[in-house]
PDB file of N, CA and C in Angstrom:
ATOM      1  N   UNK A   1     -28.908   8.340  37.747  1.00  0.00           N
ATOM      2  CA  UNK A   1     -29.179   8.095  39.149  1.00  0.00           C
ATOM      3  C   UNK A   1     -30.663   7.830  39.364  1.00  0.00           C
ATOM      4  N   UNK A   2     -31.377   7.755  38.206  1.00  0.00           N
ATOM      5  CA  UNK A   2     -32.970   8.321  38.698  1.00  0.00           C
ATOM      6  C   UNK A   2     -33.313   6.410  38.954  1.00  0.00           C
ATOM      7  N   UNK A   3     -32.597   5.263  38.725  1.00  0.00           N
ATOM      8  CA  UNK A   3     -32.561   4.030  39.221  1.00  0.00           C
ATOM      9  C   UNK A   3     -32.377   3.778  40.852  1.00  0.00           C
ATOM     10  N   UNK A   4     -31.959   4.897  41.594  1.00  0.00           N
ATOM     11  CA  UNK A   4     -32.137   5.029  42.991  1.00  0.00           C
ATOM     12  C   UNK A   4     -32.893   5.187  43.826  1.00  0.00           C
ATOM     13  N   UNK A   5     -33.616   4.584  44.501  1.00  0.00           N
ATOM     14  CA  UNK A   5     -34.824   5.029  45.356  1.00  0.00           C
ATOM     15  C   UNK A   5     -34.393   5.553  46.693  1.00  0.00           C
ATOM     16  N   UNK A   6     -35.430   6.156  46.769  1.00  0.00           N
ATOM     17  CA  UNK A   6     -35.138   6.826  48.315  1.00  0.00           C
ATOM     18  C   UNK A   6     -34.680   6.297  49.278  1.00  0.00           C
ATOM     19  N   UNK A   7     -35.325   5.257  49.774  1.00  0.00           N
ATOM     20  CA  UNK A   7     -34.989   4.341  50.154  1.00  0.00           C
ATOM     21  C   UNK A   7     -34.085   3.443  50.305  1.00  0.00           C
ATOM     22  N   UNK A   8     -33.343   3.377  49.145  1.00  0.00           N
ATOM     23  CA  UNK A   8     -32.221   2.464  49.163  1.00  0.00           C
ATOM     24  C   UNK A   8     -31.171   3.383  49.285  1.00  0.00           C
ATOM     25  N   UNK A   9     -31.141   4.479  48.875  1.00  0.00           N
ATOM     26  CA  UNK A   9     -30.129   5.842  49.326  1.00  0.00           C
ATOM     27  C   UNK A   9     -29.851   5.933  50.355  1.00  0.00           C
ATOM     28  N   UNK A  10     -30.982   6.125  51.371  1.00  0.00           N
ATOM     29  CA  UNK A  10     -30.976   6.013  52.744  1.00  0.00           C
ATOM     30  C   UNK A  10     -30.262   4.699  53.400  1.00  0.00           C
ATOM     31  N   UNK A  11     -30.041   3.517  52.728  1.00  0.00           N
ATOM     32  CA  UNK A  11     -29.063   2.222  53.115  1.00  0.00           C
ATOM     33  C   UNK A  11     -27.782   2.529  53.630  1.00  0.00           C
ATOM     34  N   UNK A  12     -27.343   3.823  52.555  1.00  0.00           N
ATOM     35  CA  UNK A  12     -25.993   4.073  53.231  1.00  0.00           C
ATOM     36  C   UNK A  12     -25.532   4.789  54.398  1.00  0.00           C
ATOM     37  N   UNK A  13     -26.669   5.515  54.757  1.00  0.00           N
ATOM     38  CA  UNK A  13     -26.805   6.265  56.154  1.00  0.00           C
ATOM     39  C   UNK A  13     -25.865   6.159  56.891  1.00  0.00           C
ATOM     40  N   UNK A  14     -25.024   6.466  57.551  1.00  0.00           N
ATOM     41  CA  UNK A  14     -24.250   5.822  58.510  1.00  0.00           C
ATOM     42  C   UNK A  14     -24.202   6.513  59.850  1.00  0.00           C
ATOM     43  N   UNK A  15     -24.757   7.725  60.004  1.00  0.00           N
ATOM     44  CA  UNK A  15     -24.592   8.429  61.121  1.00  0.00           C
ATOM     45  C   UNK A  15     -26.076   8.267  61.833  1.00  0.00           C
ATOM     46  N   UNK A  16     -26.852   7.127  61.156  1.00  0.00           N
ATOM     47  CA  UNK A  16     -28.526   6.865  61.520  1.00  0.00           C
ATOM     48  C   UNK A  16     -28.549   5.564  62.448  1.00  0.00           C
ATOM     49  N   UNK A  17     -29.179   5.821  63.532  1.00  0.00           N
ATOM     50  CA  UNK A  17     -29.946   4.882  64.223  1.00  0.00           C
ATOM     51  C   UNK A  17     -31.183   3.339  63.135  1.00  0.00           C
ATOM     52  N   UNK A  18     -30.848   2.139  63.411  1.00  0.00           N
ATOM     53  CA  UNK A  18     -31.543   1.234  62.491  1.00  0.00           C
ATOM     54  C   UNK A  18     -32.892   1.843  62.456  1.00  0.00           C
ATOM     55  N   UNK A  19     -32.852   2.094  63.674  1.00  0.00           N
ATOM     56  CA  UNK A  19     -34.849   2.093  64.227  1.00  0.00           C
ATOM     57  C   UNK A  19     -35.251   3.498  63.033  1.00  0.00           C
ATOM     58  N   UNK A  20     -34.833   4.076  62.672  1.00  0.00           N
ATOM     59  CA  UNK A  20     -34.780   5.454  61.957  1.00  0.00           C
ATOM     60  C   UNK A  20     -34.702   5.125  60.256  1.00  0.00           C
ATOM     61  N   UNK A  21     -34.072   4.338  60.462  1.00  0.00           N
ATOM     62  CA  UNK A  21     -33.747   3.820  58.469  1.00  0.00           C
ATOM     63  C   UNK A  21     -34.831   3.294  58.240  1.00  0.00           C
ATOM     64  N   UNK A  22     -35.400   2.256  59.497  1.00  0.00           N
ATOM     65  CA  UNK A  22     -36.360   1.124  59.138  1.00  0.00           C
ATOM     66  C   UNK A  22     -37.415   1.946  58.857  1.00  0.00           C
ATOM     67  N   UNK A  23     -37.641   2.886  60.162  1.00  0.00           N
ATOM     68  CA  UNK A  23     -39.173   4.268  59.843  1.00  0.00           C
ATOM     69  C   UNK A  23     -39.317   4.535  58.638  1.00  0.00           C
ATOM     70  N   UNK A  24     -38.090   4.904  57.778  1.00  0.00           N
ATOM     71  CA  UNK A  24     -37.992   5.587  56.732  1.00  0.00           C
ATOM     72  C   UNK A  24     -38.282   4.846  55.536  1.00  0.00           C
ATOM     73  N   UNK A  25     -38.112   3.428  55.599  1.00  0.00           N
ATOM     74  CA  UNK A  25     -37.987   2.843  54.756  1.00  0.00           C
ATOM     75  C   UNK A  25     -39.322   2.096  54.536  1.00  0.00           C
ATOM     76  N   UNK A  26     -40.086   1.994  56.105  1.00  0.00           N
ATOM     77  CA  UNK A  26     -41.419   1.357  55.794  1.00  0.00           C
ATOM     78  C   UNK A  26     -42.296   3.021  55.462  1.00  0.00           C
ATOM     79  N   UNK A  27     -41.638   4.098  55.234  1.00  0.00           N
ATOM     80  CA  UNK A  27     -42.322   4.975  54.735  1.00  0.00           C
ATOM     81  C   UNK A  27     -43.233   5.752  56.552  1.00  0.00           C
ATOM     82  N   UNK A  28     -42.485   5.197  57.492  1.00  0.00           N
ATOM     83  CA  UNK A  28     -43.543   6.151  58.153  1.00  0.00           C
ATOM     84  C   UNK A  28     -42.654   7.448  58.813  1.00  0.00           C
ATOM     85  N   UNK A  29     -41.386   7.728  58.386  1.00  0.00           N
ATOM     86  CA  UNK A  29     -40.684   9.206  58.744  1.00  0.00           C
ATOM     87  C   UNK A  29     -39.954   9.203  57.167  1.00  0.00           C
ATOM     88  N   UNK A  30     -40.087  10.743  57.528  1.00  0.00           N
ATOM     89  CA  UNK A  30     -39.419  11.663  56.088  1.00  0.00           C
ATOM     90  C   UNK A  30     -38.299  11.753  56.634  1.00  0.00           C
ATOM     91  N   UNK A  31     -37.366  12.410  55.322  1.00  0.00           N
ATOM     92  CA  UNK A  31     -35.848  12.547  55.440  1.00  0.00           C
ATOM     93  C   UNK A  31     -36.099  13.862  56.278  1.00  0.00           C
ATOM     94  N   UNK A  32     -34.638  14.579  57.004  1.00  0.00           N
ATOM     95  CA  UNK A  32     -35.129  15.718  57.134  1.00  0.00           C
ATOM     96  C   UNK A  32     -33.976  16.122  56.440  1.00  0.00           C
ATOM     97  N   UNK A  33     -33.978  18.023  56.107  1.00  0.00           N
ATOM     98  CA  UNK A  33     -33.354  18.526  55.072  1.00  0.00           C
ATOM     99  C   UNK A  33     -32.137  18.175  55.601  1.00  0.00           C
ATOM    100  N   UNK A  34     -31.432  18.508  56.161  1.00  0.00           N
ATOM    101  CA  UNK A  34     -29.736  17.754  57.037  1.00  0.00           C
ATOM    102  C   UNK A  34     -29.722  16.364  56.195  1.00  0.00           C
ATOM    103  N   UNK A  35     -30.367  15.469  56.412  1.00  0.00           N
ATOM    104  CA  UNK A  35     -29.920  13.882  55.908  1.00  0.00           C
ATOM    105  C   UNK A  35     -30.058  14.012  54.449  1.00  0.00           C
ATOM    106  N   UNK A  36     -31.060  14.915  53.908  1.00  0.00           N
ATOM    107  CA  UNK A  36     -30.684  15.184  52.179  1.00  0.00           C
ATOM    108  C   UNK A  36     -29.599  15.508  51.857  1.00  0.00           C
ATOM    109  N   UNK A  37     -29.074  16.937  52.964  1.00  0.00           N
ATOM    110  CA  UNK A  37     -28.332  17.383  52.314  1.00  0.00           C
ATOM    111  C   UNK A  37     -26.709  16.817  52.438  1.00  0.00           C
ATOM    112  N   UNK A  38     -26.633  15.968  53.685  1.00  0.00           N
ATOM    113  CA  UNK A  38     -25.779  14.954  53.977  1.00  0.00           C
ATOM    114  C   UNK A  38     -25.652  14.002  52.872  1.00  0.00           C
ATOM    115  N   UNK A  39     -26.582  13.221  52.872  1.00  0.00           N
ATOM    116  CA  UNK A  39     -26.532  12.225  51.555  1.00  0.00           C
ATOM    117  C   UNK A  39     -26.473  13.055  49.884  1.00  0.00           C
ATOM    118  N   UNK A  40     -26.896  14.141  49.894  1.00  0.00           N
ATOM    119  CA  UNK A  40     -26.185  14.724  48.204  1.00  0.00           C
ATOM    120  C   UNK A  40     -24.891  15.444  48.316  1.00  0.00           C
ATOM    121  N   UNK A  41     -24.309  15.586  49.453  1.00  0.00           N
ATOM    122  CA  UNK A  41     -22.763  16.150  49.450  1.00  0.00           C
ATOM    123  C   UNK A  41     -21.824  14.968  49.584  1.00  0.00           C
ATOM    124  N   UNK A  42     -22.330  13.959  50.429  1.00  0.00           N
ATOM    125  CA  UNK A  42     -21.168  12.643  50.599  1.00  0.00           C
ATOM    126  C   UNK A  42     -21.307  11.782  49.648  1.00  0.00           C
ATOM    127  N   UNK A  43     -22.915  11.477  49.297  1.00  0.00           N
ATOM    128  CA  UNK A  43     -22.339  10.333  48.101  1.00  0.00           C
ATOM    129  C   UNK A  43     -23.296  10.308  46.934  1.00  0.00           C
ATOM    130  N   UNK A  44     -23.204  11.946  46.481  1.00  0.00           N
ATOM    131  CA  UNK A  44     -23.414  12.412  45.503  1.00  0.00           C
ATOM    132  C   UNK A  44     -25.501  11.896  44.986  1.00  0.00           C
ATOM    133  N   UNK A  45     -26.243  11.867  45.868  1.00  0.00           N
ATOM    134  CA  UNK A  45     -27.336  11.469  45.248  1.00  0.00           C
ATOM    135  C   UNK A  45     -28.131  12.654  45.164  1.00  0.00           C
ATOM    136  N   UNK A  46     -28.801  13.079  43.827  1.00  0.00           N
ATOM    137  CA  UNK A  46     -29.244  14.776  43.572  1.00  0.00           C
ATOM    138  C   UNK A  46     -30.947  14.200  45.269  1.00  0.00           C
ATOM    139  N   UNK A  47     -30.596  15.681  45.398  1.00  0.00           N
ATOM    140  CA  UNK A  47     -31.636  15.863  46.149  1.00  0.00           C
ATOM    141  C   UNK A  47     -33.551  15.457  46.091  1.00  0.00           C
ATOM    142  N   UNK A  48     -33.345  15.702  44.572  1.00  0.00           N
ATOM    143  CA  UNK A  48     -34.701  15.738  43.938  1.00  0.00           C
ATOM    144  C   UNK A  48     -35.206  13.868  43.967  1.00  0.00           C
ATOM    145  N   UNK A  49     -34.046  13.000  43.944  1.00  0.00           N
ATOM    146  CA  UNK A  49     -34.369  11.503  44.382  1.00  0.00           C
ATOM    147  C   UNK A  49     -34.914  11.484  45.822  1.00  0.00           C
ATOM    148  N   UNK A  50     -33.968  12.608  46.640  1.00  0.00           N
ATOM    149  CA  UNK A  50     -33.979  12.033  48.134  1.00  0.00           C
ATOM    150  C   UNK A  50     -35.431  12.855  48.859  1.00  0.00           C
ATOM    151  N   UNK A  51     -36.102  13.326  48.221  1.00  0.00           N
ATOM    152  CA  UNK A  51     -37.040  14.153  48.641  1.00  0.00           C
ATOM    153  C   UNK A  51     -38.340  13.667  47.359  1.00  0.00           C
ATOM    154  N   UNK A  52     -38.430  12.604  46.721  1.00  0.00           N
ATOM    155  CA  UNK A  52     -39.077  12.031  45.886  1.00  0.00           C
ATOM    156  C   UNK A  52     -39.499  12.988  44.993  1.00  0.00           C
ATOM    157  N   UNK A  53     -39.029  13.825  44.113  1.00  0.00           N
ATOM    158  CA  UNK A  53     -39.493  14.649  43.162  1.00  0.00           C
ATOM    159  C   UNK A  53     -39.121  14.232  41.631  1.00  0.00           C
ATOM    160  N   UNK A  54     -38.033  13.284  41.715  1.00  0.00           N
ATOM    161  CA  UNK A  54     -37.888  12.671  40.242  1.00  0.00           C
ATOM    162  C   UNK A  54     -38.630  12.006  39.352  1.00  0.00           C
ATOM    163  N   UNK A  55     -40.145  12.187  39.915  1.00  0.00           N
ATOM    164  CA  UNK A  55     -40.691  11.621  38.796  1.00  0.00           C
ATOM    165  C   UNK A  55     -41.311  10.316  38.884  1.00  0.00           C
TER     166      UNK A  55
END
């Protein structure tokens, strides 16, 4: 999984407002722990991608 960026994880969002993905994606809002922990229970992406710690 470590071929996943944060960012593109966040693509699948579905319970997110655009204006909110786009923030996220031009890097000017963080995930908050809820949308981590949303996105590593529904479609399996380890946390440590979604909170940029992989490295």
């Amino acid at each position: 999984m470590g071929s996943v960026s944060r960012q593109r994880a966040v693509l699948f969002m579905l319970e997110q407002k655009k204006s909110r993905v786009s923030e996220f994606l031009h890097g000017k809002r963080d995930l908050s722990m809820t949308q981590v922990e949303r996105l590593r229970r529904l479609l399996g992406i380890p946390a440590d991608v979604l909170l940029g710690l992989d490295g």
